[in-house]
PDB file of N, CA and C in Angstrom:
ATOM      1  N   UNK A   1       0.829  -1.177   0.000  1.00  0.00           N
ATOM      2  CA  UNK A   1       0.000   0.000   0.000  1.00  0.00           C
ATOM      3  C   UNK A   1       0.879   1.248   0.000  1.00  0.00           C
ATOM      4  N   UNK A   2       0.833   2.081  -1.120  1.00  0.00           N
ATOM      5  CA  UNK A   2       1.125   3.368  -1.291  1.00  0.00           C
ATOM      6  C   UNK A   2       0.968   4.434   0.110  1.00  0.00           C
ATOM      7  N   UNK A   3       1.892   5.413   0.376  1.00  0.00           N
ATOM      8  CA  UNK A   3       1.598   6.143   1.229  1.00  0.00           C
ATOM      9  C   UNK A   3       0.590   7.387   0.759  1.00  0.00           C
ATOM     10  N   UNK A   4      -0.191   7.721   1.302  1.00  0.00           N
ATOM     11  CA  UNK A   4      -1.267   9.151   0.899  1.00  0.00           C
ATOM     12  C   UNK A   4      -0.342  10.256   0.704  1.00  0.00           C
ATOM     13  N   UNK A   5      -1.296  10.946  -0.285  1.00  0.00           N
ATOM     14  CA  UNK A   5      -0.838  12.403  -0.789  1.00  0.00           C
ATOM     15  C   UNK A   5      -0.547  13.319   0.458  1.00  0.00           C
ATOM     16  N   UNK A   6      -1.631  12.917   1.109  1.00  0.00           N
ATOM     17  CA  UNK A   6      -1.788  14.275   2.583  1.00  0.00           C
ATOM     18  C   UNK A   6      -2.366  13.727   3.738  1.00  0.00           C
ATOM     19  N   UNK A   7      -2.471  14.348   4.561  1.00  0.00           N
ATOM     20  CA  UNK A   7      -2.902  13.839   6.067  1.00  0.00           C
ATOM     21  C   UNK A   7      -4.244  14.803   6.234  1.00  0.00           C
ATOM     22  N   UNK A   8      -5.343  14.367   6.779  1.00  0.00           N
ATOM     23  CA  UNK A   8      -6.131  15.408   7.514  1.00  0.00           C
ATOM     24  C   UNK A   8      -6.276  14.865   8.636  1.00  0.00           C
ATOM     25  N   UNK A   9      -5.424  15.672   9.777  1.00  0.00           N
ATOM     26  CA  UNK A   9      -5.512  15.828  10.825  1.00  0.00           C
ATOM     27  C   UNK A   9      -6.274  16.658  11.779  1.00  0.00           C
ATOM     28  N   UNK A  10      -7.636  15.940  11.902  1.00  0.00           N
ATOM     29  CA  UNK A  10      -8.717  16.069  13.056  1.00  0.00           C
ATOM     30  C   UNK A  10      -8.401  16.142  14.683  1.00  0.00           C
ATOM     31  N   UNK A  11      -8.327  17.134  15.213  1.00  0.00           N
ATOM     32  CA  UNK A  11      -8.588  17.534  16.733  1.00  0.00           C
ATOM     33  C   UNK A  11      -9.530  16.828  17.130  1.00  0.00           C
ATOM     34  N   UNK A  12      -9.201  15.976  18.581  1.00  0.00           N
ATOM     35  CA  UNK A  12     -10.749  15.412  18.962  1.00  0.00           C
ATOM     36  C   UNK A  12     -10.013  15.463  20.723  1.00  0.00           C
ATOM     37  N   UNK A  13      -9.415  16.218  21.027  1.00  0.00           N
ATOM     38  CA  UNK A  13      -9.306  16.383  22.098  1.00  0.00           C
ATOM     39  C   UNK A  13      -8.597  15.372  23.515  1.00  0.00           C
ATOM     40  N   UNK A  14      -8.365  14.688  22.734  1.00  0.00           N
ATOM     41  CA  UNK A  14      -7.517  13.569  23.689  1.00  0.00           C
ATOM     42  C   UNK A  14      -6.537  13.880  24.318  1.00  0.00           C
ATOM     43  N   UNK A  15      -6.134  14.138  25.761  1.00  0.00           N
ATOM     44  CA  UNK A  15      -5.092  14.371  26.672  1.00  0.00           C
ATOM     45  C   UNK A  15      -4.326  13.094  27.075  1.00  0.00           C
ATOM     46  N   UNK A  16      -3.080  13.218  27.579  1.00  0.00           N
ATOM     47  CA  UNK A  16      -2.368  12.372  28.445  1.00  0.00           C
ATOM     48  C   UNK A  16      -3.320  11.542  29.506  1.00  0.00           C
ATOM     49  N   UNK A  17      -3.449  12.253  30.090  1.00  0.00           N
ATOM     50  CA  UNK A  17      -4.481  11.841  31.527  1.00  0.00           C
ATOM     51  C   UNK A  17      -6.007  11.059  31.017  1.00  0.00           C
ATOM     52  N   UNK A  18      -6.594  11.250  29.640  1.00  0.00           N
ATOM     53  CA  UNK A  18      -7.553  11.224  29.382  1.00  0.00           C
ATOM     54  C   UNK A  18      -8.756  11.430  29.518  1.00  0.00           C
ATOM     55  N   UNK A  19      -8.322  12.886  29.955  1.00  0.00           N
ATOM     56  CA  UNK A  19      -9.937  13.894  30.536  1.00  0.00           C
ATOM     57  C   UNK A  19      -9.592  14.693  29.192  1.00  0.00           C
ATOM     58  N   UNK A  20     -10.433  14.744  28.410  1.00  0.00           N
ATOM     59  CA  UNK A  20     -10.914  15.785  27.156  1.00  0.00           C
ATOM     60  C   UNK A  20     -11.134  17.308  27.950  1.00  0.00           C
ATOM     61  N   UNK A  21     -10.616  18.180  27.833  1.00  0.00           N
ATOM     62  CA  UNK A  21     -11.024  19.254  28.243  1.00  0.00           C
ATOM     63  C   UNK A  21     -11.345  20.567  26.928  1.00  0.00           C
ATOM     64  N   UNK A  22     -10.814  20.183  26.111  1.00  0.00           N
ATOM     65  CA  UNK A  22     -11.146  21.274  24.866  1.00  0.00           C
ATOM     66  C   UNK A  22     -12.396  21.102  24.357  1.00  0.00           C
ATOM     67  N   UNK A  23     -12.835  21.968  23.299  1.00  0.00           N
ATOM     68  CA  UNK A  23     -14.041  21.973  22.696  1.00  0.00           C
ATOM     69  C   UNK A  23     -14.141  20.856  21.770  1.00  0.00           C
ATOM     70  N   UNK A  24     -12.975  20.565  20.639  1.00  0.00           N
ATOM     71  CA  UNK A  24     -13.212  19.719  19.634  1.00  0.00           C
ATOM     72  C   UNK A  24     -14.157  18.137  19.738  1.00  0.00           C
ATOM     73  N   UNK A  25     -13.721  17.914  20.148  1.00  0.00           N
ATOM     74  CA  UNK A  25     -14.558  16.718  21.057  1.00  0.00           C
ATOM     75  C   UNK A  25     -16.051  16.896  21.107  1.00  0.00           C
ATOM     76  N   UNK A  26     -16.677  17.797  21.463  1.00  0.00           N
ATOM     77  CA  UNK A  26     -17.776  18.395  21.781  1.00  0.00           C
ATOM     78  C   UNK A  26     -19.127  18.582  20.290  1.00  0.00           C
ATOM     79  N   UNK A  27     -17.951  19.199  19.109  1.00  0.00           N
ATOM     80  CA  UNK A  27     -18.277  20.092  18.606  1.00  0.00           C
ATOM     81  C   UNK A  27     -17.972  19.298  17.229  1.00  0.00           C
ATOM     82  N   UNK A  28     -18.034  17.610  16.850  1.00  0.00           N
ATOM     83  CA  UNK A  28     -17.842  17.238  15.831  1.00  0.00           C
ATOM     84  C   UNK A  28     -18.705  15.969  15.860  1.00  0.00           C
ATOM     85  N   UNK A  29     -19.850  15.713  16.608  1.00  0.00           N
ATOM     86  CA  UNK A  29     -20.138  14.936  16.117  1.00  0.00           C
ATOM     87  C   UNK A  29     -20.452  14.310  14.400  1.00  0.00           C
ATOM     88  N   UNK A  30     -19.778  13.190  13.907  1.00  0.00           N
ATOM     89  CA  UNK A  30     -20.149  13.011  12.804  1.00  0.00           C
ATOM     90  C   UNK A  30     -19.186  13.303  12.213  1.00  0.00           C
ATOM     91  N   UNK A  31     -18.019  13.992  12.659  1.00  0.00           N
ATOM     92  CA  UNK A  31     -16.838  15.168  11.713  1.00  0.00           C
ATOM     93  C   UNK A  31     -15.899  14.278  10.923  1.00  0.00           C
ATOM     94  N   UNK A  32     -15.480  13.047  11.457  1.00  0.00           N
ATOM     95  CA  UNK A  32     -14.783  12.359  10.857  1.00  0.00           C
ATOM     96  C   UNK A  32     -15.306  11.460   9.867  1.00  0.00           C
ATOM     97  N   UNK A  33     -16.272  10.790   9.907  1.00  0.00           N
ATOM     98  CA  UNK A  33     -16.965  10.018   9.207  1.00  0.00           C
ATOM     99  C   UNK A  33     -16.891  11.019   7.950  1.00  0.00           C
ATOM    100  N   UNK A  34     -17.924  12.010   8.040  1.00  0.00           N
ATOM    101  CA  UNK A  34     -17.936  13.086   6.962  1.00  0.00           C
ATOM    102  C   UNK A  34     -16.727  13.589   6.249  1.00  0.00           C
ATOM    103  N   UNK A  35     -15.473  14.020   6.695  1.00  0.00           N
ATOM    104  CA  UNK A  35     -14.663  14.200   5.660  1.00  0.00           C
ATOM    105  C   UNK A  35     -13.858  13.497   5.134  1.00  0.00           C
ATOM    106  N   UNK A  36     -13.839  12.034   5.751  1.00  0.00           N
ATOM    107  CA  UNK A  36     -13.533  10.511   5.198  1.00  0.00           C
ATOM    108  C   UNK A  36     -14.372  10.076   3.749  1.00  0.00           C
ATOM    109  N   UNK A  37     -15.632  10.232   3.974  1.00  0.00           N
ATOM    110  CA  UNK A  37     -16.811  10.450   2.634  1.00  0.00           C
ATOM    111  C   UNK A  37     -16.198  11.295   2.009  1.00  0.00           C
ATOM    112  N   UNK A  38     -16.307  12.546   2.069  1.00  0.00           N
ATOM    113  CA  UNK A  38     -15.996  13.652   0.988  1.00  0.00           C
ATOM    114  C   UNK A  38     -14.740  13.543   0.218  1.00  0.00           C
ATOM    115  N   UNK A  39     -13.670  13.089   1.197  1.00  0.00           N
ATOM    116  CA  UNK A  39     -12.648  13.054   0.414  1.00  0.00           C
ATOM    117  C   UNK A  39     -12.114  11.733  -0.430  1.00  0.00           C
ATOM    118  N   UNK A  40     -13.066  10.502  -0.142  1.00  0.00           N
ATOM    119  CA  UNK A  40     -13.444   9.574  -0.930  1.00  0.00           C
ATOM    120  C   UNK A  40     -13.790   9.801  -2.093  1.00  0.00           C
ATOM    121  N   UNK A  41     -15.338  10.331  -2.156  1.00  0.00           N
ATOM    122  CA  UNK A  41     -15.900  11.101  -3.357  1.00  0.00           C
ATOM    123  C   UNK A  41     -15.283  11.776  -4.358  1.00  0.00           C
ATOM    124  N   UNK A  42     -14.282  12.505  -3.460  1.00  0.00           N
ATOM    125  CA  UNK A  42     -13.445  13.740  -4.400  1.00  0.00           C
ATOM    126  C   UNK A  42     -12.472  13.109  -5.368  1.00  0.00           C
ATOM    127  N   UNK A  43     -12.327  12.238  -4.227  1.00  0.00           N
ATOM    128  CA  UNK A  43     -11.395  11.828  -5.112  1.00  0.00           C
ATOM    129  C   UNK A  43      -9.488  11.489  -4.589  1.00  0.00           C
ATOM    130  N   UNK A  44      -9.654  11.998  -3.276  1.00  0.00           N
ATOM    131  CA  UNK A  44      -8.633  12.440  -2.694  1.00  0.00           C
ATOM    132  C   UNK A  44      -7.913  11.203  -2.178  1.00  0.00           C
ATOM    133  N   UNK A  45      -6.642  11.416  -2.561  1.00  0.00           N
ATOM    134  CA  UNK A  45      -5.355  10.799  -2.111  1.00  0.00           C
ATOM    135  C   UNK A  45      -5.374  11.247  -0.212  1.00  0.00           C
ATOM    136  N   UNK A  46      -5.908  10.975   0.566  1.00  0.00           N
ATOM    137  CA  UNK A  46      -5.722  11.381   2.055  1.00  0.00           C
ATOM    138  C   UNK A  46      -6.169  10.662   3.094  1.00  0.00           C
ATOM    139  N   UNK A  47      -5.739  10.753   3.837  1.00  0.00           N
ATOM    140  CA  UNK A  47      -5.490   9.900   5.089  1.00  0.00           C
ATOM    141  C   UNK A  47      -6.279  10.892   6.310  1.00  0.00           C
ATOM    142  N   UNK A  48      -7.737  10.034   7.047  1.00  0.00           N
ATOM    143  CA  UNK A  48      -8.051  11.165   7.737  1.00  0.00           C
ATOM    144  C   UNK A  48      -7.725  10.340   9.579  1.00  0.00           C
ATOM    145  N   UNK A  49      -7.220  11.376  10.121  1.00  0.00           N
ATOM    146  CA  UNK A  49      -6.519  10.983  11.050  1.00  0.00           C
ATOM    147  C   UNK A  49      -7.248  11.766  12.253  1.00  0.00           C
ATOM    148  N   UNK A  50      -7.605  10.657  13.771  1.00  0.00           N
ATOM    149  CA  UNK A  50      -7.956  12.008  14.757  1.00  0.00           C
ATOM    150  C   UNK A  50      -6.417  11.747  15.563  1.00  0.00           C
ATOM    151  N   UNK A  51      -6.693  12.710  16.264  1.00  0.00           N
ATOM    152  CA  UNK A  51      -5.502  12.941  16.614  1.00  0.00           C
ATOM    153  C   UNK A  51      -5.943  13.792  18.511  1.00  0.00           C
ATOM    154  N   UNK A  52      -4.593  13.859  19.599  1.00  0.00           N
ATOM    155  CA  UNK A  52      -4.554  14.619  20.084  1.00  0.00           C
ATOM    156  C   UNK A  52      -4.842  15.998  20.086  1.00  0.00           C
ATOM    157  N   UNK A  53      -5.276  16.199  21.719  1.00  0.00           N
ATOM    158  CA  UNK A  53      -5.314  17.998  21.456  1.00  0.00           C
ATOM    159  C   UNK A  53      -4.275  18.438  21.345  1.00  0.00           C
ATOM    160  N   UNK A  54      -4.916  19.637  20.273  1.00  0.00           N
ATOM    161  CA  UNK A  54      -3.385  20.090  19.397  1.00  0.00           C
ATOM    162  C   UNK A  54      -3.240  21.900  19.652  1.00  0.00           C
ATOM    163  N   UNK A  55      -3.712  21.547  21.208  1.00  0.00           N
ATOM    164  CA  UNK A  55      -3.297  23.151  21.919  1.00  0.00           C
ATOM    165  C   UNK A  55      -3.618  24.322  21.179  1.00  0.00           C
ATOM    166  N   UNK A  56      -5.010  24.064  20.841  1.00  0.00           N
ATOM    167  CA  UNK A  56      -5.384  25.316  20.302  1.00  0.00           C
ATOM    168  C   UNK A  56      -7.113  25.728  20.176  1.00  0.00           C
ATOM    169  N   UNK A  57      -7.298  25.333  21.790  1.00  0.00           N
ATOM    170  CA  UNK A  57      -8.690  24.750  22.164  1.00  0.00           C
ATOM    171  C   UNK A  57      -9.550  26.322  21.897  1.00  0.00           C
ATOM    172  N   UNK A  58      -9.487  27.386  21.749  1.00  0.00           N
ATOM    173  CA  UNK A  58      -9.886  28.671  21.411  1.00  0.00           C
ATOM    174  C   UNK A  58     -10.424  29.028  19.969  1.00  0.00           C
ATOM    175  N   UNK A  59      -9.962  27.959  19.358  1.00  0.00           N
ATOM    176  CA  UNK A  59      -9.944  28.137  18.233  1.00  0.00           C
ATOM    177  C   UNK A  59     -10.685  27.058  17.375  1.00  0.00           C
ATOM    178  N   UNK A  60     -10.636  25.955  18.211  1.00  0.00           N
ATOM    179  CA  UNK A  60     -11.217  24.349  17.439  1.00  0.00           C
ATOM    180  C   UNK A  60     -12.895  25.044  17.332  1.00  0.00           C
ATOM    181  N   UNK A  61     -13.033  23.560  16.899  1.00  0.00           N
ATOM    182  CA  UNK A  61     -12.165  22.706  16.250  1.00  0.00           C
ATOM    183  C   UNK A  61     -11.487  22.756  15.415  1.00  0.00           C
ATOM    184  N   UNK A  62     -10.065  22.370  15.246  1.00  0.00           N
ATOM    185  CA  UNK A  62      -9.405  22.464  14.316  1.00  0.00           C
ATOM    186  C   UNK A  62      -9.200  21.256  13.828  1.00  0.00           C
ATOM    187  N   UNK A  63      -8.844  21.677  11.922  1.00  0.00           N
ATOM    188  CA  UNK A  63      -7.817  20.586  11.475  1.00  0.00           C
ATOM    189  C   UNK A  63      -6.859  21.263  10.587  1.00  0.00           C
ATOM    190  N   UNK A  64      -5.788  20.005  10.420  1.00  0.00           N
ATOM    191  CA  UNK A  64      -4.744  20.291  10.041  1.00  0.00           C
ATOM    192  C   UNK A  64      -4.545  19.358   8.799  1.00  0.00           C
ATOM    193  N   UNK A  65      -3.877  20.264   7.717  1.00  0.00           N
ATOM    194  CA  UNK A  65      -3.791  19.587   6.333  1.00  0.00           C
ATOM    195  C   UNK A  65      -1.995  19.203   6.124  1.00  0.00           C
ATOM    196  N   UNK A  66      -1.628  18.314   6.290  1.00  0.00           N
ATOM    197  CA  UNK A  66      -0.200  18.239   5.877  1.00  0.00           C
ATOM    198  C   UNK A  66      -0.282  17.278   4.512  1.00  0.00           C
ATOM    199  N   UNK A  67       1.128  17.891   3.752  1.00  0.00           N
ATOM    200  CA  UNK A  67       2.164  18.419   4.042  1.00  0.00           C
ATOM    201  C   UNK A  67       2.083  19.941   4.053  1.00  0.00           C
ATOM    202  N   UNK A  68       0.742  20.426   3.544  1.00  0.00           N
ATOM    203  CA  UNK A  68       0.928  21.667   3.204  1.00  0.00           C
ATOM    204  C   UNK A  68       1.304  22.710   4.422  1.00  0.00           C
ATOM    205  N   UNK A  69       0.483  22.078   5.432  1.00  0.00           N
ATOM    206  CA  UNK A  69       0.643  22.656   7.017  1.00  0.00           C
ATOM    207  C   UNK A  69      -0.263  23.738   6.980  1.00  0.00           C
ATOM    208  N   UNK A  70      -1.141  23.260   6.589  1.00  0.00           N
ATOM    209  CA  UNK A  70      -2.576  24.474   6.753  1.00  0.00           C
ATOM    210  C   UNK A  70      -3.488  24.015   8.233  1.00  0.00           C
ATOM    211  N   UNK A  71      -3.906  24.783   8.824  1.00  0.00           N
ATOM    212  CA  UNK A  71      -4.401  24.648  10.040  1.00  0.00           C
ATOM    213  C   UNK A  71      -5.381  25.636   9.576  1.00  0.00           C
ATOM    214  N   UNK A  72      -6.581  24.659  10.515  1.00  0.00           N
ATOM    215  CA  UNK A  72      -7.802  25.496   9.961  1.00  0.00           C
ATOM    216  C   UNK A  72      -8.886  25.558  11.306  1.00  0.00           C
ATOM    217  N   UNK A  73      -9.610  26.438  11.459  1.00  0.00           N
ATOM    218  CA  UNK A  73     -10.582  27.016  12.933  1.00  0.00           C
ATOM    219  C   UNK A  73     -11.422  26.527  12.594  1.00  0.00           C
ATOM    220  N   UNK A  74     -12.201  26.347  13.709  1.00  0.00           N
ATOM    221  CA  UNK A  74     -14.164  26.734  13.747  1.00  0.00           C
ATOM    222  C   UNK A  74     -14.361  25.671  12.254  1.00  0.00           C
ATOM    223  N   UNK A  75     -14.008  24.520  12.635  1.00  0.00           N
ATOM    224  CA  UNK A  75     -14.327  23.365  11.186  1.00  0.00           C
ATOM    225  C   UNK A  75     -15.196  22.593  12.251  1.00  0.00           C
ATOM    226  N   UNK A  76     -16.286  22.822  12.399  1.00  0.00           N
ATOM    227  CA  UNK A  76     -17.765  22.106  12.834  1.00  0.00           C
ATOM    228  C   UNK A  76     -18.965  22.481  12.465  1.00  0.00           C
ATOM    229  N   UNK A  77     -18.573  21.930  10.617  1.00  0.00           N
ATOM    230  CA  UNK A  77     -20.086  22.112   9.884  1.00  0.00           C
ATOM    231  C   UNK A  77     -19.613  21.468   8.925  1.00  0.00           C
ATOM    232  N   UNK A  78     -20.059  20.330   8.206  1.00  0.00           N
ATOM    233  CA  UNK A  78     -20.367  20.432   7.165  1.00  0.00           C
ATOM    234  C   UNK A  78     -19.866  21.084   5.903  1.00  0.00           C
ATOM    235  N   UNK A  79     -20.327  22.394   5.823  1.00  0.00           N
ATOM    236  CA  UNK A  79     -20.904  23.769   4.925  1.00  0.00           C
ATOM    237  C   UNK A  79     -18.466  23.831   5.192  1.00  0.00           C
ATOM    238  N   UNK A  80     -18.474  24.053   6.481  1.00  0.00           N
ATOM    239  CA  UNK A  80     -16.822  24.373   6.368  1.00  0.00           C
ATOM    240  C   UNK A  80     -16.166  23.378   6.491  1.00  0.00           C
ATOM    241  N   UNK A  81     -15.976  22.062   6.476  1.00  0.00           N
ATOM    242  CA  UNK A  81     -15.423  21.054   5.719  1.00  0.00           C
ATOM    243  C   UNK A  81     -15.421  20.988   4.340  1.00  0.00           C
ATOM    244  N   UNK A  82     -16.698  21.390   3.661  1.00  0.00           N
ATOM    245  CA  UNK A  82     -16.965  21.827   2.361  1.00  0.00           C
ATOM    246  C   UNK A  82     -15.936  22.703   1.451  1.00  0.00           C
ATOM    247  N   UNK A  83     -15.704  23.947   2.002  1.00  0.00           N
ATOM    248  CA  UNK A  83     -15.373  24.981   1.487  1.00  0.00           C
ATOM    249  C   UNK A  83     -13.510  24.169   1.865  1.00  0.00           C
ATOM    250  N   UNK A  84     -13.024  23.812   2.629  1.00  0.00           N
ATOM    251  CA  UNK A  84     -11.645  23.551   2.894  1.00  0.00           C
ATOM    252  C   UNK A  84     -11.095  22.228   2.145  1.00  0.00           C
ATOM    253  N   UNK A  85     -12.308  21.736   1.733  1.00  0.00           N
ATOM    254  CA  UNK A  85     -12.097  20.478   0.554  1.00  0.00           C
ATOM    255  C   UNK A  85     -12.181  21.043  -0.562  1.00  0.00           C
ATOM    256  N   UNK A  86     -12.664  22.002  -0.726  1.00  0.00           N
ATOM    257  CA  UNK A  86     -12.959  22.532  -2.217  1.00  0.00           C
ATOM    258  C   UNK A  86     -11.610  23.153  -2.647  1.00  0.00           C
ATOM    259  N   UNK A  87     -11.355  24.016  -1.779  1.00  0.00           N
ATOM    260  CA  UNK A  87     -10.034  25.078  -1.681  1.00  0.00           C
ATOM    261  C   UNK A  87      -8.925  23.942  -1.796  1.00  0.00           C
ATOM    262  N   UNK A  88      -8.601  22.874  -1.446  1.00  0.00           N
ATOM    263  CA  UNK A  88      -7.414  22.016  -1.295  1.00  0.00           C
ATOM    264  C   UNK A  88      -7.801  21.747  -3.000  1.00  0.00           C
ATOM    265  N   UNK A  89      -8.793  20.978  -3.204  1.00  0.00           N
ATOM    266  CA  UNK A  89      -9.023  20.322  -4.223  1.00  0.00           C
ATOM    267  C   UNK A  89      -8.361  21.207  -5.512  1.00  0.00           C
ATOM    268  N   UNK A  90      -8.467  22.988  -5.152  1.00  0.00           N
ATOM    269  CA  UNK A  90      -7.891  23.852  -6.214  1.00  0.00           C
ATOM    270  C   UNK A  90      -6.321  24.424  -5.875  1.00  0.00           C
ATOM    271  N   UNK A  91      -6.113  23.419  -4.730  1.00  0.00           N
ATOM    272  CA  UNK A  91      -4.562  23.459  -4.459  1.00  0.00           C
ATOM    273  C   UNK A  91      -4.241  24.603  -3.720  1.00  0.00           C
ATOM    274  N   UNK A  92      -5.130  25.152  -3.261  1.00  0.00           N
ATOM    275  CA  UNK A  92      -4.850  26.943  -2.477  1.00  0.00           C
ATOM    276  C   UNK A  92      -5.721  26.276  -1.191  1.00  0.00           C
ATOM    277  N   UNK A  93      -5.090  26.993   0.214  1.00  0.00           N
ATOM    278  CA  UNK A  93      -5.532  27.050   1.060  1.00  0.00           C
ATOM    279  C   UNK A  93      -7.066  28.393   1.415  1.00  0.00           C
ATOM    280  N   UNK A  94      -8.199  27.698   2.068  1.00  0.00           N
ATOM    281  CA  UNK A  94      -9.362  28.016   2.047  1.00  0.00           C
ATOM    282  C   UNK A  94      -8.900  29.360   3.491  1.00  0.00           C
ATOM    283  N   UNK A  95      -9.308  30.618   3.091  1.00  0.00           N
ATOM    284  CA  UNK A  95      -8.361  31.658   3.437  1.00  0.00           C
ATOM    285  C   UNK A  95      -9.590  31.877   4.689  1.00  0.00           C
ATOM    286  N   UNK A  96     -11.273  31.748   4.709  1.00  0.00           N
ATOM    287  CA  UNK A  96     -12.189  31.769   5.646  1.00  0.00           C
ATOM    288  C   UNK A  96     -11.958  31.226   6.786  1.00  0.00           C
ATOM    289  N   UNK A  97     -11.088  30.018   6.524  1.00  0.00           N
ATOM    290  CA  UNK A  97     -11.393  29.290   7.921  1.00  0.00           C
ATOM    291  C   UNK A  97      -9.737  29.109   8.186  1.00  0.00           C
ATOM    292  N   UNK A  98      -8.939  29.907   7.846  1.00  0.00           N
ATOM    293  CA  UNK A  98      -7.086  29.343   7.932  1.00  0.00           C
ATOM    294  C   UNK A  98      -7.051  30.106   9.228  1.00  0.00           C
ATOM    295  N   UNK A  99      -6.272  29.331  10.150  1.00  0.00           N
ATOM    296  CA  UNK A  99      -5.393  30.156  11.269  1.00  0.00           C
ATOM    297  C   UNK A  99      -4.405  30.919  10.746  1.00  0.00           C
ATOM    298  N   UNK A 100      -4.256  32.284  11.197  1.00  0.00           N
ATOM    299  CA  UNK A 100      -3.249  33.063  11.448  1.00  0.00           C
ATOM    300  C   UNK A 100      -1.920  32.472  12.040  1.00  0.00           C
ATOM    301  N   UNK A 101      -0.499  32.464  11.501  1.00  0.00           N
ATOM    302  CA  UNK A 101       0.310  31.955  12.237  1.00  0.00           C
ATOM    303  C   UNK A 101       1.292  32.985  12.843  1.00  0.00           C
TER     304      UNK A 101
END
């Protein structure tokens, strides 16, 4: 098996200790399933991954697109999974929902 084009790396809030204390967790039901579909559909070479909290609980849910290293906010809809699949799909990062670095 070939390695994937890219990673989408999903926040779901998992600590050391294993008390969830961030939002992501909260705020995705359904989130992974869904951009596992979409990026099936699309067509996409990617790997969707949850992952640890990724210290940036103010801001989640977040995900993260590598290799490109796009980090993206407030991704708990649908409608903005949408728009950040679309934007990858045209090879430019989706500028609505990008963290500031």
């Amino acid at each position: 098996m070939a390695t994937p084009e890219r990673m989408l790396i999903c926040c779901q809030s998992f600590r050391a200790a294993g008390s969830p204390k961030g939002i992501c967790h909260k705020q995705t039901e359904g989130f992974l399933q869904y951009i596992e579909e979409e990026a099936l559909d699309r067509g996409l070479d990617a790997l969707v991954i949850a992952t640890t909290c990724l210290k940036q609980c103010e801001s989640g849910p977040v995900m993260v697109i590598q290799p490109e290293n796009w980090w993206y906010k407030g991704v708990n809809s649908e409608e903005a999974i949408d728009a950040i699949l679309d934007s990858l799909e045209d090879g430019e990062p989706c500028e609505e929902y990008l963290m500031e670095s």
